[in-house]
N, C-alpha and C. Protein backbone atom coordinates (compact mmCIF):
# COMPACT_ATOMS: atom_id res chain seq x y z
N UNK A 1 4.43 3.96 13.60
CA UNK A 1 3.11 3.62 13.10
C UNK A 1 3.27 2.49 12.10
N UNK A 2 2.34 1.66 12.05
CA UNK A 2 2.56 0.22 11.45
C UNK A 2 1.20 0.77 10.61
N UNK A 3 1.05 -0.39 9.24
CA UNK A 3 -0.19 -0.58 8.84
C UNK A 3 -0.09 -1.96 7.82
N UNK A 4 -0.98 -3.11 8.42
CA UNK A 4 -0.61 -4.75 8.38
C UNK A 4 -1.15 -5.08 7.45
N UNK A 5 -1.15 -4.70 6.02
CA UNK A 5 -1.91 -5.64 4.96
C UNK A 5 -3.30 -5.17 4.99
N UNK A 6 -3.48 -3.57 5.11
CA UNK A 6 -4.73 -2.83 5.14
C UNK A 6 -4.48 -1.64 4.20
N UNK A 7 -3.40 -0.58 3.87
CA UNK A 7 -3.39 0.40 3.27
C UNK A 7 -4.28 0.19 1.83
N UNK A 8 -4.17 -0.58 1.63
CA UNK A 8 -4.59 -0.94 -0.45
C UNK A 8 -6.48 -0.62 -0.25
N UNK A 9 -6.74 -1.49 1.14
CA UNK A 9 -8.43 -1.48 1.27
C UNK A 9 -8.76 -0.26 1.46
N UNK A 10 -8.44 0.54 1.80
CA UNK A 10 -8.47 2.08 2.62
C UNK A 10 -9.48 2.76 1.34
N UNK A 11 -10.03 3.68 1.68
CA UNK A 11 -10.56 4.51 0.61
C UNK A 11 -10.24 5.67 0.16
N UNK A 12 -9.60 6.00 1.20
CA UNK A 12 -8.48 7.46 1.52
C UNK A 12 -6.88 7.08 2.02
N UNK A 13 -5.88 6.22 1.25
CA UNK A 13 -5.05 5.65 1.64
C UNK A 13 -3.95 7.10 1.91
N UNK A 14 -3.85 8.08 0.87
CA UNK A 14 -3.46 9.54 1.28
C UNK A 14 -3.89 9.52 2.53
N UNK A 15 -5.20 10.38 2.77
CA UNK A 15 -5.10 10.66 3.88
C UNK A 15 -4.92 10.23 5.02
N UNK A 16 -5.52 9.18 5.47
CA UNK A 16 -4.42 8.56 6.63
C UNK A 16 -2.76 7.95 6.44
N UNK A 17 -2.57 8.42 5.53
CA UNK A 17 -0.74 8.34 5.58
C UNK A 17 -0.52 10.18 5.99
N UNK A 18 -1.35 11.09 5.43
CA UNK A 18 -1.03 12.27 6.12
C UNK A 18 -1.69 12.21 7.80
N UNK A 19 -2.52 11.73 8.12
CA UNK A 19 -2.93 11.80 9.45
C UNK A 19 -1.57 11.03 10.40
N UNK A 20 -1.25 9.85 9.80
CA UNK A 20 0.39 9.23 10.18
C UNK A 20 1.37 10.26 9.93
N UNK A 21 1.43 10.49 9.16
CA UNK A 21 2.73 11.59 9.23
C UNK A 21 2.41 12.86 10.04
N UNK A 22 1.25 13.34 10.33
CA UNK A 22 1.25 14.61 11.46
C UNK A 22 1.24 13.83 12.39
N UNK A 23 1.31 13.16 12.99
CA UNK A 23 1.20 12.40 14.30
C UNK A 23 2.89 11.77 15.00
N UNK A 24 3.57 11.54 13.73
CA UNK A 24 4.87 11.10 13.78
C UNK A 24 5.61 12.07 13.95
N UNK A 25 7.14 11.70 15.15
CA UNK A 25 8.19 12.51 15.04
C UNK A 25 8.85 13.11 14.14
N UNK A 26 9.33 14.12 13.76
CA UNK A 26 10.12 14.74 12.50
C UNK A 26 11.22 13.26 12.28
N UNK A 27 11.66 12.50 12.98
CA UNK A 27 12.48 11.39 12.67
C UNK A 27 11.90 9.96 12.35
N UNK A 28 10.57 10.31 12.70
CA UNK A 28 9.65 9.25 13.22
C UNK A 28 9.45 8.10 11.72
N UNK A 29 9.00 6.95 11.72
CA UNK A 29 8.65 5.82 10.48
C UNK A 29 7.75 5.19 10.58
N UNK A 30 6.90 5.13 9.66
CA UNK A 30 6.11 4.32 8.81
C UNK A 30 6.62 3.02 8.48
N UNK A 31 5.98 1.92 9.15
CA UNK A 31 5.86 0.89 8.49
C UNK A 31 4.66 0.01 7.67
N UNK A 32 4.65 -0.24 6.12
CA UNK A 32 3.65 -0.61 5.54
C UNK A 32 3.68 -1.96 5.00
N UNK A 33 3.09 -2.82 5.64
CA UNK A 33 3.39 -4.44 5.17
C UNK A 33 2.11 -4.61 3.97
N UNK A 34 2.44 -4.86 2.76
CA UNK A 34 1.24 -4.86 2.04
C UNK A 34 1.47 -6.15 1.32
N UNK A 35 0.82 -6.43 0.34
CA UNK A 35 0.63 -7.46 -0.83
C UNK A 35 1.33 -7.75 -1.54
N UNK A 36 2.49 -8.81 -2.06
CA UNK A 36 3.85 -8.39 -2.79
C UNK A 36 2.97 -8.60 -4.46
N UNK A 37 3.35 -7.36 -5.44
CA UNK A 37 2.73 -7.17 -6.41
C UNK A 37 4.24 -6.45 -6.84
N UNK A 38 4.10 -6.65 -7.75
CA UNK A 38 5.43 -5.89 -8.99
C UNK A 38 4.94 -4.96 -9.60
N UNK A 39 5.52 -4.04 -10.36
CA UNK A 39 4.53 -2.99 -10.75
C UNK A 39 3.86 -2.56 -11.89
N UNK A 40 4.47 -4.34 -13.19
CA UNK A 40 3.94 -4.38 -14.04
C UNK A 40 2.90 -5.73 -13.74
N UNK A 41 1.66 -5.57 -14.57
CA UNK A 41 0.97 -6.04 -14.68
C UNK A 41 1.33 -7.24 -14.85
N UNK A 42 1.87 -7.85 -15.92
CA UNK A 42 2.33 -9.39 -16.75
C UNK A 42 3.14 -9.21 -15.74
N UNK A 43 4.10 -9.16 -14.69
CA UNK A 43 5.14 -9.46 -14.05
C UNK A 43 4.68 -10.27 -12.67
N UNK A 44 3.05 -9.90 -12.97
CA UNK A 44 2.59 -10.50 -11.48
C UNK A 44 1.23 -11.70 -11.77
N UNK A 45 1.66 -12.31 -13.11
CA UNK A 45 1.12 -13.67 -13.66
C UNK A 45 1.55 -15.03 -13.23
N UNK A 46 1.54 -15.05 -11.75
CA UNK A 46 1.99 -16.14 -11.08
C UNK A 46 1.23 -16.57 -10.13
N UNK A 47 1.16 -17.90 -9.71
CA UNK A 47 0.08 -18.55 -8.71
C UNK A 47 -0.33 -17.28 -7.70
N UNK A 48 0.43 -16.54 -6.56
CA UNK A 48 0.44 -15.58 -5.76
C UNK A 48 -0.21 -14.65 -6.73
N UNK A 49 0.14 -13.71 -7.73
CA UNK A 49 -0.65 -12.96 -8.31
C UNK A 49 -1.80 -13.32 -8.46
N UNK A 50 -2.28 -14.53 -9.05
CA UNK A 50 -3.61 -14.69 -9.54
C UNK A 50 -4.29 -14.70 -8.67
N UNK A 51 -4.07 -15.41 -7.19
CA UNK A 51 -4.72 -15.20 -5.88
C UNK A 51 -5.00 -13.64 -5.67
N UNK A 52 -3.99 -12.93 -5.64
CA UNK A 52 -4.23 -11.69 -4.95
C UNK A 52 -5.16 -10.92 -5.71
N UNK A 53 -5.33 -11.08 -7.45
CA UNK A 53 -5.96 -10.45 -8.59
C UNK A 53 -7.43 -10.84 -8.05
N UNK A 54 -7.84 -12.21 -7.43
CA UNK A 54 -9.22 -12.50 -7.62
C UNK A 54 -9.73 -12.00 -5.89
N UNK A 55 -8.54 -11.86 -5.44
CA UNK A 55 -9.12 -11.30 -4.00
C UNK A 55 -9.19 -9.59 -3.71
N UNK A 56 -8.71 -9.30 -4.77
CA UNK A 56 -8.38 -7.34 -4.92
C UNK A 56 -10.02 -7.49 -5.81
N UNK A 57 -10.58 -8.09 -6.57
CA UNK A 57 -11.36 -8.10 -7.30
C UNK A 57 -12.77 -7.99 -6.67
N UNK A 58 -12.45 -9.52 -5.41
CA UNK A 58 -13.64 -9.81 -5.01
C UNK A 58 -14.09 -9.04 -3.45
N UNK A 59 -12.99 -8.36 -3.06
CA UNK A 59 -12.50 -8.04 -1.53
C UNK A 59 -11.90 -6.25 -1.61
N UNK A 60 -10.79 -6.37 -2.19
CA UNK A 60 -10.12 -5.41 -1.29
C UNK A 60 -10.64 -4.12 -2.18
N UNK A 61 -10.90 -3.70 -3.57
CA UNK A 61 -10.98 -2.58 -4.65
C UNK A 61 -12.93 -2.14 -3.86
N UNK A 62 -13.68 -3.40 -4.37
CA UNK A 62 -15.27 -2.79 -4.01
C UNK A 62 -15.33 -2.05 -2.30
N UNK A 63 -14.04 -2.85 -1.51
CA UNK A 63 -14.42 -2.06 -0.17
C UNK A 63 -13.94 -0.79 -0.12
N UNK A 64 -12.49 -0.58 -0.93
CA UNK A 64 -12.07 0.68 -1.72
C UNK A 64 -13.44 1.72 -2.18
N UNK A 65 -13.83 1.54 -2.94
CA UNK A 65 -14.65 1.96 -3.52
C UNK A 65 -15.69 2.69 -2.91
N UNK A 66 -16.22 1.67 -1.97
CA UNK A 66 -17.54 1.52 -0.99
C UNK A 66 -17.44 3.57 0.06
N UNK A 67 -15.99 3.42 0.11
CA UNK A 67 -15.77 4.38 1.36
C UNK A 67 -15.41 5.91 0.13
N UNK A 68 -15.45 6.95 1.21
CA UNK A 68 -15.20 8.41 0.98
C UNK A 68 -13.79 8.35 0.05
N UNK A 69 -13.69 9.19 -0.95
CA UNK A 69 -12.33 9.07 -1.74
C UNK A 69 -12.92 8.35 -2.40
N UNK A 70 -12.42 6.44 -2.49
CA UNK A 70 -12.46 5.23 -3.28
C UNK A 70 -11.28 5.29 -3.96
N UNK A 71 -9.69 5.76 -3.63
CA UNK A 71 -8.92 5.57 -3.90
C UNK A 71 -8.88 4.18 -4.79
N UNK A 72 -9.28 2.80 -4.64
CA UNK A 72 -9.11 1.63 -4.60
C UNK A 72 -7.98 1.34 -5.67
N UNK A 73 -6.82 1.00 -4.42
CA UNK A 73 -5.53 0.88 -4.83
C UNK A 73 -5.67 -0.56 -4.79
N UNK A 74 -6.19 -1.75 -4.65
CA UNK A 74 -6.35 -3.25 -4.41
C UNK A 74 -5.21 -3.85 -4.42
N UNK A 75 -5.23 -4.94 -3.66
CA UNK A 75 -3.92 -5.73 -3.32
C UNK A 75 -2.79 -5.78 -4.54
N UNK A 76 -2.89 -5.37 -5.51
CA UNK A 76 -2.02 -5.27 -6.28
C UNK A 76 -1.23 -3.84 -6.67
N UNK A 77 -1.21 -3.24 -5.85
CA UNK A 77 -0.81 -1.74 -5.80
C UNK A 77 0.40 -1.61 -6.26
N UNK A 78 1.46 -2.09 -6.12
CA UNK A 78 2.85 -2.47 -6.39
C UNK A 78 3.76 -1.65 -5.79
N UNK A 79 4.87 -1.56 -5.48
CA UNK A 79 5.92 -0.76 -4.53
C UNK A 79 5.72 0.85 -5.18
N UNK A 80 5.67 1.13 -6.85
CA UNK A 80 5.69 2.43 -7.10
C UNK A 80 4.69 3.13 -6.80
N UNK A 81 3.02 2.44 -7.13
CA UNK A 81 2.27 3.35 -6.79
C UNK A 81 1.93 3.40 -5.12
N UNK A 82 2.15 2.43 -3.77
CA UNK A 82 2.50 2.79 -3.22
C UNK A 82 3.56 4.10 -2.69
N UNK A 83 4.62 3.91 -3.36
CA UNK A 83 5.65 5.47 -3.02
C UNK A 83 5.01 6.23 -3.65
N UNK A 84 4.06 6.82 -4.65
CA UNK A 84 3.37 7.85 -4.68
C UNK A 84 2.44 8.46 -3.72
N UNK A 85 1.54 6.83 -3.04
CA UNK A 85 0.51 6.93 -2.28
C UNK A 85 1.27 7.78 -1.23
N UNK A 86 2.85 7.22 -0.73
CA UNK A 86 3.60 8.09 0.82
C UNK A 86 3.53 9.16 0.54
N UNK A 87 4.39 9.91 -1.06
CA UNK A 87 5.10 11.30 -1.11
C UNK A 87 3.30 11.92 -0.89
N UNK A 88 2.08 11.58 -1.78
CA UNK A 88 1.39 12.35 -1.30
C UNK A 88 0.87 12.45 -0.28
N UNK A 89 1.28 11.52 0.70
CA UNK A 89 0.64 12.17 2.66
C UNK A 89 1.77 12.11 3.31
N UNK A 90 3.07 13.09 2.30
CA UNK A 90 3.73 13.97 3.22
C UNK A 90 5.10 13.03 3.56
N UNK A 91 5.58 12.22 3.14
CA UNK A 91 6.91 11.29 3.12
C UNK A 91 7.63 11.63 2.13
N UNK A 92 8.96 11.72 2.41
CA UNK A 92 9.80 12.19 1.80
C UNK A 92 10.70 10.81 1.30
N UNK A 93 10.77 10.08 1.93
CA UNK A 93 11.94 9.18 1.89
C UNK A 93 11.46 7.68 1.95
N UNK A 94 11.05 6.28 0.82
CA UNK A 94 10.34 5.26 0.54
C UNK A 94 11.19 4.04 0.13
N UNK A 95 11.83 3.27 1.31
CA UNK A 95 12.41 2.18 0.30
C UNK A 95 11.76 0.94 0.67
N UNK A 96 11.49 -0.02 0.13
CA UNK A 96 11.47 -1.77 0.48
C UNK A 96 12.61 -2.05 1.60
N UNK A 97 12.15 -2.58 2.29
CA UNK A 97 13.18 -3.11 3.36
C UNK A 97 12.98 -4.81 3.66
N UNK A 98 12.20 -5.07 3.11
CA UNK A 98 12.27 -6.55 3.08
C UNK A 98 10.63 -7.25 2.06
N UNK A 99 11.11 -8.99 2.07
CA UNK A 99 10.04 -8.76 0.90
C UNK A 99 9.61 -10.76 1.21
N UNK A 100 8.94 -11.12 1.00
CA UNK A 100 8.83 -12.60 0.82
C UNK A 100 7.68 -12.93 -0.25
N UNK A 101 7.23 -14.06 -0.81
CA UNK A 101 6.77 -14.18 -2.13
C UNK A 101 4.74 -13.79 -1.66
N UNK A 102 4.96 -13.36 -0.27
CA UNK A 102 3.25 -13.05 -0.27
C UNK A 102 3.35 -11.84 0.15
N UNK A 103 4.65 -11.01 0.56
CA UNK A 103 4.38 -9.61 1.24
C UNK A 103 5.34 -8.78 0.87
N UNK A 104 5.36 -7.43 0.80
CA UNK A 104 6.37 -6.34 0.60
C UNK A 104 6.47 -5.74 2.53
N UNK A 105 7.43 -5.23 2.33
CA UNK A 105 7.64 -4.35 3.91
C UNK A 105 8.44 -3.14 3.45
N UNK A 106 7.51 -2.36 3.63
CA UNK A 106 8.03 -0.96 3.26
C UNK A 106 8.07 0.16 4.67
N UNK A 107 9.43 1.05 4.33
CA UNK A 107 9.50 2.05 4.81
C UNK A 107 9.23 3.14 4.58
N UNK A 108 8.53 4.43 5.41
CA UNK A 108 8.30 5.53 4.56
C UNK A 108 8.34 6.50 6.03
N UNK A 109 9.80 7.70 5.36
CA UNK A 109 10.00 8.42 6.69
C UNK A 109 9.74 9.77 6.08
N UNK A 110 9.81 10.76 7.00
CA UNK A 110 9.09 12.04 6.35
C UNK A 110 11.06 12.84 5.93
């Protein structure tokens, strides 16, 4: 199961990572390509941050919001609160597996 630079918009980003994980093999993986964000705030004061800050602002948090839950994790979610978002829909096991200055690529196996 893939999910392309959409988990952060989600409103229930839990629960469809648990609907992915009942659906997946006991061996089975998660792949989550999201927004590359660091997980401190001041750490992500760079041209790319400021883009992603005014597009989580103007885009990705209000559509968050808009839906059931309103989790709104917005493009700036960062690798940790992502691995919280996995362990709570049921992943056991969360690393970065690759990264470039506009995207993270994360793994998350149960």
């Amino acid at each position: 199961m893939c999910f392309f630079d959409c988990l952060h918009d989600m409103g229930d980003p839990v629960g469809a990572l648990k609907h992915t994980r009942s659906t997946l093999a006991d061996d089975g993986t998660c792949m989550l390509v999201e927004p590359f964000a660091n997980d401190r705030l001041e750490d992500n004061f760079n041209p790319v941050g400021r883009v992603y800050y005014a597009a989580s602002t103007m885009v990705c948090t209000p559509a968050s919001l808009d839906q059931e839950v309103g989790l709104a994790l917005g493009a700036q979610a960062g690798e940790a609160r992502l691995r919280d978002v996995a362990r709570q829909g049921g992943f056991t096991r969360f690393r970065r597996t690759a990264e470039t200055p506009f995207n993270m690529i994360l793994e998350a196996r149960a």
